[in-house]
N, C-alpha and C. Protein backbone atom coordinates (compact mmCIF):
# COMPACT_ATOMS: atom_id res chain seq x y z
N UNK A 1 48.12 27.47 -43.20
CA UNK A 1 49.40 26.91 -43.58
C UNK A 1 49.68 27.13 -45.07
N UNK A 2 48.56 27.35 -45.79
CA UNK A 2 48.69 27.45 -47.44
C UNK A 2 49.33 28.66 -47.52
N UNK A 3 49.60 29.86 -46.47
CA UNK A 3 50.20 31.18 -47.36
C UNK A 3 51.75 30.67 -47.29
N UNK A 4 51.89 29.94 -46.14
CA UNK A 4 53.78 29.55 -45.87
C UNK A 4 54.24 28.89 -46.74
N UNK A 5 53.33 27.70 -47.51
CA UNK A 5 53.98 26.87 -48.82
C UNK A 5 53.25 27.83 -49.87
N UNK A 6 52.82 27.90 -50.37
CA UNK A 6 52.11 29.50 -51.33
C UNK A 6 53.91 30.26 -51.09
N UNK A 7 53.89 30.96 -50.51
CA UNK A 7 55.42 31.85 -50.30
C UNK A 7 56.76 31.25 -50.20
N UNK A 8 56.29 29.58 -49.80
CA UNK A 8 58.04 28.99 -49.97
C UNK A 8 58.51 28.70 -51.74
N UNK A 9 57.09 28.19 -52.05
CA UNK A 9 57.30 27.86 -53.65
C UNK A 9 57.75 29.32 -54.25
N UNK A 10 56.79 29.96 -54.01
CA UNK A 10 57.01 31.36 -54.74
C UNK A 10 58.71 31.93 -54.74
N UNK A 11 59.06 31.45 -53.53
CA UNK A 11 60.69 32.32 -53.46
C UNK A 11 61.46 30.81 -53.11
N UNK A 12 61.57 30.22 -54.20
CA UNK A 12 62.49 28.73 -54.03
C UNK A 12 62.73 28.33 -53.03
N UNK A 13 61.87 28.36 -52.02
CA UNK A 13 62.08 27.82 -50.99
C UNK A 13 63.23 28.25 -49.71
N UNK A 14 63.22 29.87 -50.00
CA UNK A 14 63.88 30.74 -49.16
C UNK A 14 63.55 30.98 -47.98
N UNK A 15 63.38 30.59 -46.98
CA UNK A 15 62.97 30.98 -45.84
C UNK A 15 63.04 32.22 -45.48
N UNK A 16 63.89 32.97 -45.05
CA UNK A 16 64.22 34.30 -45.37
C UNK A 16 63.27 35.29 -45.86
N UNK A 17 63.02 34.72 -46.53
CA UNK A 17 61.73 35.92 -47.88
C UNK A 17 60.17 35.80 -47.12
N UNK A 18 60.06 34.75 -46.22
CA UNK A 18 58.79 34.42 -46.02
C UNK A 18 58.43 34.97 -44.51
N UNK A 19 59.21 34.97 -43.92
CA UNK A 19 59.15 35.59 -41.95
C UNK A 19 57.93 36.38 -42.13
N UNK A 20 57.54 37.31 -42.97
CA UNK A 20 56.49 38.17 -42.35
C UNK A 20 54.90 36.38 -42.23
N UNK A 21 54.80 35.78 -43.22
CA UNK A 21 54.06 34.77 -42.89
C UNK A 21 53.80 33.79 -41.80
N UNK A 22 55.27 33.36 -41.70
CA UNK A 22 56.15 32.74 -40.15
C UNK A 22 55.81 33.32 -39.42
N UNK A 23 55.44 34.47 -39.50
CA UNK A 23 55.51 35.15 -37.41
C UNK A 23 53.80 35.00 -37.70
N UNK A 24 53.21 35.23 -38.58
CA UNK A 24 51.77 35.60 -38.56
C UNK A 24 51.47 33.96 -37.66
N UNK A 25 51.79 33.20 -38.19
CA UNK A 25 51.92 31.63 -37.81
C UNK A 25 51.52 32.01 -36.15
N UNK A 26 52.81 31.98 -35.90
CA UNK A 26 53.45 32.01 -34.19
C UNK A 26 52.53 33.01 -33.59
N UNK A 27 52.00 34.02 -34.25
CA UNK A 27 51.37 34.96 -33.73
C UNK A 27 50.07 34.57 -33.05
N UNK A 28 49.17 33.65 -34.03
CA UNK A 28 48.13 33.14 -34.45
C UNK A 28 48.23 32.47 -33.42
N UNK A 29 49.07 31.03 -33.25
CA UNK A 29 49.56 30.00 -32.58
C UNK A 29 49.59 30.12 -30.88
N UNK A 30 50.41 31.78 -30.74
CA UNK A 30 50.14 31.87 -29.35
C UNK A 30 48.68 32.48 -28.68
N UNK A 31 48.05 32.98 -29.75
CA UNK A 31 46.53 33.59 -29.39
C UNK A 31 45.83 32.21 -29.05
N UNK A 32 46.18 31.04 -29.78
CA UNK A 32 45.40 29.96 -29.67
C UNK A 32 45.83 29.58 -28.23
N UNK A 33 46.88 29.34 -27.93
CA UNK A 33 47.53 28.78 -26.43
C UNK A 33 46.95 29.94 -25.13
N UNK A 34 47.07 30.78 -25.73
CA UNK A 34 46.29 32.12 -24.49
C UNK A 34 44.66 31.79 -24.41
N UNK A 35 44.11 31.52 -25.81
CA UNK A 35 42.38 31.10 -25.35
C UNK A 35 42.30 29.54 -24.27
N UNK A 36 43.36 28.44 -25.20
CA UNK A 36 42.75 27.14 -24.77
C UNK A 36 43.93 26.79 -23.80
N UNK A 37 45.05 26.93 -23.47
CA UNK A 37 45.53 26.42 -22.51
C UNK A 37 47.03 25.69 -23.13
N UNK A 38 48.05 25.59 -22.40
CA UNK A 38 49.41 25.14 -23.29
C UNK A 38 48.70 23.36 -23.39
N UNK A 39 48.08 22.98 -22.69
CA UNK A 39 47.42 21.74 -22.94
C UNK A 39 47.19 21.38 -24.32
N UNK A 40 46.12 22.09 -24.60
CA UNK A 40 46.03 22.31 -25.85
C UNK A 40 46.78 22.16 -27.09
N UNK A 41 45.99 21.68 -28.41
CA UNK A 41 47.20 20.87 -29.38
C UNK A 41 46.29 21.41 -31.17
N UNK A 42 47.70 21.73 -31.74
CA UNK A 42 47.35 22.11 -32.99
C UNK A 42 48.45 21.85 -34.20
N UNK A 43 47.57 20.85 -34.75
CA UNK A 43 48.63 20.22 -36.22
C UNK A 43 49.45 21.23 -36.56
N UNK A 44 49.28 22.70 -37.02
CA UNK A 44 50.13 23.40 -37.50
C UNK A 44 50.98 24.81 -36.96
N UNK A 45 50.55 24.15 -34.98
CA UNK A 45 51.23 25.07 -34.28
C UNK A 45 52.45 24.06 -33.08
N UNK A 46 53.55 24.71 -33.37
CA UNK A 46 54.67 24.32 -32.41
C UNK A 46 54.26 23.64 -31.04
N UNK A 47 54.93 23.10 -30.25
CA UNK A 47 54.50 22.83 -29.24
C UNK A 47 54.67 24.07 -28.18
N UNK A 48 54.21 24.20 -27.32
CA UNK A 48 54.00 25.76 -26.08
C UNK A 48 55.71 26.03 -26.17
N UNK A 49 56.09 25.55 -25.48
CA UNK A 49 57.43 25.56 -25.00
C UNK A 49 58.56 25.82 -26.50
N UNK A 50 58.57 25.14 -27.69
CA UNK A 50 59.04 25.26 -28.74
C UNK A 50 58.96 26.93 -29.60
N UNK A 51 57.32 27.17 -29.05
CA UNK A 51 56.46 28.27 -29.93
C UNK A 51 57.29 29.30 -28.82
N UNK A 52 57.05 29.27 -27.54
CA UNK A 52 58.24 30.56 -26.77
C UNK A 52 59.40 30.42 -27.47
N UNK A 53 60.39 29.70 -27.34
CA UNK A 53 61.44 29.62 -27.79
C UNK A 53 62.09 30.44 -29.00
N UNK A 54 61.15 29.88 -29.85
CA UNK A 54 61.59 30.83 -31.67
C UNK A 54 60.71 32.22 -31.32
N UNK A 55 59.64 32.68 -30.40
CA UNK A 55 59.30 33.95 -29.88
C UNK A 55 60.48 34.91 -29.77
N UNK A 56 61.22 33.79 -28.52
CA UNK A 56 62.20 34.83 -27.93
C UNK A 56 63.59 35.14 -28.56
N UNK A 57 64.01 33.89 -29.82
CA UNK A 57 64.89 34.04 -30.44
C UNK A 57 64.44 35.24 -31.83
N UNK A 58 63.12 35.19 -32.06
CA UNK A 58 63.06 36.16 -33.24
C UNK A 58 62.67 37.43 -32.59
N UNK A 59 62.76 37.81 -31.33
CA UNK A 59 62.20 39.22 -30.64
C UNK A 59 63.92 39.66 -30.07
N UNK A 60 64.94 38.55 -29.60
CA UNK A 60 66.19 38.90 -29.22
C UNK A 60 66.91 39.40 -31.00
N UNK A 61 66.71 38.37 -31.93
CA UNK A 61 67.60 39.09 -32.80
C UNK A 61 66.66 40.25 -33.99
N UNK A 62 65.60 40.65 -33.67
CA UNK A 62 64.90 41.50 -34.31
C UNK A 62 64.61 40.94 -35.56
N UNK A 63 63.99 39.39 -35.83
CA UNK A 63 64.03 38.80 -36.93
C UNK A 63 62.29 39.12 -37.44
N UNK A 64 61.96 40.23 -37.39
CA UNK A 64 60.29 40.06 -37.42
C UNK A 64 60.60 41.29 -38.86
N UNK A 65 59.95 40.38 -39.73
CA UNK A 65 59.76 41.03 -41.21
C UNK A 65 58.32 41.29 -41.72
N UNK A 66 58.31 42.24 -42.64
CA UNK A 66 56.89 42.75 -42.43
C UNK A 66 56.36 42.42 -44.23
């Protein structure tokens, strides 16, 4: 979670500037739900259903920054 506030401070708190970190997140987040199960629970990952959601909204509008 330290590179997402590390990169929000860094760019005033632009969201925008930070997505390549954000997806690493979600990325991370769904590897965890594929090992342990949507059961499964993590302080700094979305809930299953939430974590699809911003998946399919940042794969429909091509929001994945590198």
């Amino acid at each position: 979670m330290c590179a997402i506030q590390d990169c929000l401070k860094r760019n005033t708190y632009k969201e925008d500037k930070c997505q390549g970190v954000i997806d690493a997140l979600y990325d991370c987040c769904q590897a965890f739900y594929d090992r342990n199960g949507e059961g499964a629970s993590a302080a700094s990952c979305p809930k299953p259903d939430l974590l699809k959601l911003k998946l399919k909204m940042r794969k429909k509008t091509g929001d994945k920054y590198q």
